[in-house]
Protein backbone atom coordinates (compact mmCIF):
# COMPACT_ATOMS: atom_id res chain seq x y z
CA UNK A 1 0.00 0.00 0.00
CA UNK A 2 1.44 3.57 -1.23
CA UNK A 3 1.20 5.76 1.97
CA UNK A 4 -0.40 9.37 0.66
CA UNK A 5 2.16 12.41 -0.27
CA UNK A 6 2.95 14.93 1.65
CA UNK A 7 4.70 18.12 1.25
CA UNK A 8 7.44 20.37 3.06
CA UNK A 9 8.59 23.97 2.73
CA UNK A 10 10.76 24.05 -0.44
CA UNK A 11 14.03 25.14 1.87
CA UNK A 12 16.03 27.11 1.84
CA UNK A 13 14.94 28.66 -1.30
CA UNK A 14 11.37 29.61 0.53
CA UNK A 15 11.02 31.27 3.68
CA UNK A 16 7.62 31.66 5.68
CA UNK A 17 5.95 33.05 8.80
CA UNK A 18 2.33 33.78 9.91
CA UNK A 19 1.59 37.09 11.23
CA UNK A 20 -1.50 38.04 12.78
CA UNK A 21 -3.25 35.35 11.17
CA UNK A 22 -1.79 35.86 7.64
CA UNK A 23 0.90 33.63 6.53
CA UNK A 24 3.42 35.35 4.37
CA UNK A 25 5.77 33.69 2.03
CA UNK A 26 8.88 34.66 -0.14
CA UNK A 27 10.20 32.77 -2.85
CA UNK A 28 13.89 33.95 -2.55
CA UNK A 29 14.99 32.75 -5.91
CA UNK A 30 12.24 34.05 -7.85
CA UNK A 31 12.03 37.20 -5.65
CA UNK A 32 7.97 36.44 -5.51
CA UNK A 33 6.41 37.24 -2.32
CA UNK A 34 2.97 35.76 -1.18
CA UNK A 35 0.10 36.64 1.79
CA UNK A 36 -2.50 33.46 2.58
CA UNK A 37 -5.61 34.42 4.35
CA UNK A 38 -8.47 32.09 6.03
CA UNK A 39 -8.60 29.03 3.84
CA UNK A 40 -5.28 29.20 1.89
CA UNK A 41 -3.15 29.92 5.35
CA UNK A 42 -5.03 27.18 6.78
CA UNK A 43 -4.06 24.88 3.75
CA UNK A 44 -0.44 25.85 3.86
CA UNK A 45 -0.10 25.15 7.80
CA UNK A 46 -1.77 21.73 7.55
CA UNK A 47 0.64 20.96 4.79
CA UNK A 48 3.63 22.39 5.96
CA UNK A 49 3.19 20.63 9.28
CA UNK A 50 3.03 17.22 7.67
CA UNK A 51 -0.63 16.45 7.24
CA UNK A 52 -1.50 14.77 3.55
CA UNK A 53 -3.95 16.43 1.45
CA UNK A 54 -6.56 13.88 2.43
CA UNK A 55 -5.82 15.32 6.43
CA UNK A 56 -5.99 18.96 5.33
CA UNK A 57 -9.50 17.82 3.80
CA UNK A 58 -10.36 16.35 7.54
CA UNK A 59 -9.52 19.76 9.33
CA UNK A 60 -10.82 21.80 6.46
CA UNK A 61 -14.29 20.03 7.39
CA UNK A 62 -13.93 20.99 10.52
CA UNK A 63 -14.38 24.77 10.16
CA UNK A 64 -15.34 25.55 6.64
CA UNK A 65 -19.73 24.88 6.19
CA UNK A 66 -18.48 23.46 2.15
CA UNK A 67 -18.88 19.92 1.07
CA UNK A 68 -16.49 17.45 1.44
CA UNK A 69 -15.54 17.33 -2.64
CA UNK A 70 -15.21 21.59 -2.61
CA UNK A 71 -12.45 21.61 0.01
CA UNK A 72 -11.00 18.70 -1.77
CA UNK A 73 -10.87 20.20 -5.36
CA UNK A 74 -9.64 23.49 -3.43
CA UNK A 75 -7.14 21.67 -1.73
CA UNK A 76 -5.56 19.76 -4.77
CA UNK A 77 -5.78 23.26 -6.73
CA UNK A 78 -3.85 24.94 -4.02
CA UNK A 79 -1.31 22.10 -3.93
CA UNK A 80 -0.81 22.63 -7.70
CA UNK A 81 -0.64 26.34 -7.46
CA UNK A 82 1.96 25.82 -4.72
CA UNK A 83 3.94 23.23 -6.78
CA UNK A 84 4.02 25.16 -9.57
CA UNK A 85 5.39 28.25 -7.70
CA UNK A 86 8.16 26.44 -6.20
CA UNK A 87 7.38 27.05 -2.79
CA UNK A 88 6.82 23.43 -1.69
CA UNK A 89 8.42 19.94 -2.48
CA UNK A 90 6.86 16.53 -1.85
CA UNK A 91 8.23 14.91 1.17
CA UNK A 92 8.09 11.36 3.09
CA UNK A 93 5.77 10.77 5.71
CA UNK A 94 6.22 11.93 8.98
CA UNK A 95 7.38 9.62 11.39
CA UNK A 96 4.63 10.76 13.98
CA UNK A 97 1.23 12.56 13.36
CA UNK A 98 1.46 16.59 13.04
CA UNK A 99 -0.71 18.32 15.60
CA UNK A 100 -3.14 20.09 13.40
CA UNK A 101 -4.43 21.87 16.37
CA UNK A 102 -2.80 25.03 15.60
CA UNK A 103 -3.71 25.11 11.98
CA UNK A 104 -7.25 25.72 12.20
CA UNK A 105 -9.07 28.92 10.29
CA UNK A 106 -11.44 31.05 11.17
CA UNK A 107 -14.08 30.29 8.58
CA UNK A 108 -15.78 33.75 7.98
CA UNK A 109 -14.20 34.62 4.49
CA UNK A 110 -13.03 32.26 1.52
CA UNK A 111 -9.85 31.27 0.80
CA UNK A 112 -7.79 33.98 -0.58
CA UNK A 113 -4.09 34.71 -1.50
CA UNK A 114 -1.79 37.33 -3.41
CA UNK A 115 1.52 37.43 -4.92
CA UNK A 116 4.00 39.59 -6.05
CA UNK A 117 7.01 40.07 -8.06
């Protein structure tokens, strides 16, 4: 059985840090800078902590009123997004189970992120 991907900070070429609820992210060899709000930050924590796409699904069910197959499709979109921007790298499993706690979103606007050049 093929355990599921998961996905890591594309280091040290990407740097990262959430600031009053707004992650911001800079792509140092591009020079591209990003901001994730609500949805999208909550995306990139689950997957930066070590949760699988299917996990990030789990927790986005938590606090997002969507179906199940919405935050799914928005989740594998984002992964893409974030694949093709360089700014994360698939990764082995953890060896123990991230804490997700921490990742949650505030579920009062949609998913939204910027970038610049």
């Amino acid at each position: 059985m093929q355990s599921p991907l998961h996905y890591g900070v594309d280091e040290p070429t990407v740097i990262h840090e959430c600031v009053d609820g707004e992650v911001l992210i800079v792509n140092l060899k591009h020079g591209a800078y990003f901001s994730l709000l609500d949805g999208a930050g909550a995306i990139w924590n689950a997957l930066v902590a070590g949760a699988s796409p299917e996990a990030t699904v789990d927790l986005l069910e938590q606090g997002f009123d969507a179906p199940r197959e919405v935050l799914a499709a928005a989740v594998s979109g984002f992964i893409a997004d974030l694949l093709r921007e360089q700014l994360i790298v698939v990764r082995a499993a953890p060896a123990t189970t991230p804490d997700l706690t921490s990742s949650r979103s505030s579920p009062t606007r949609p998913s939204t992120s910027s970038s610049r050049t």
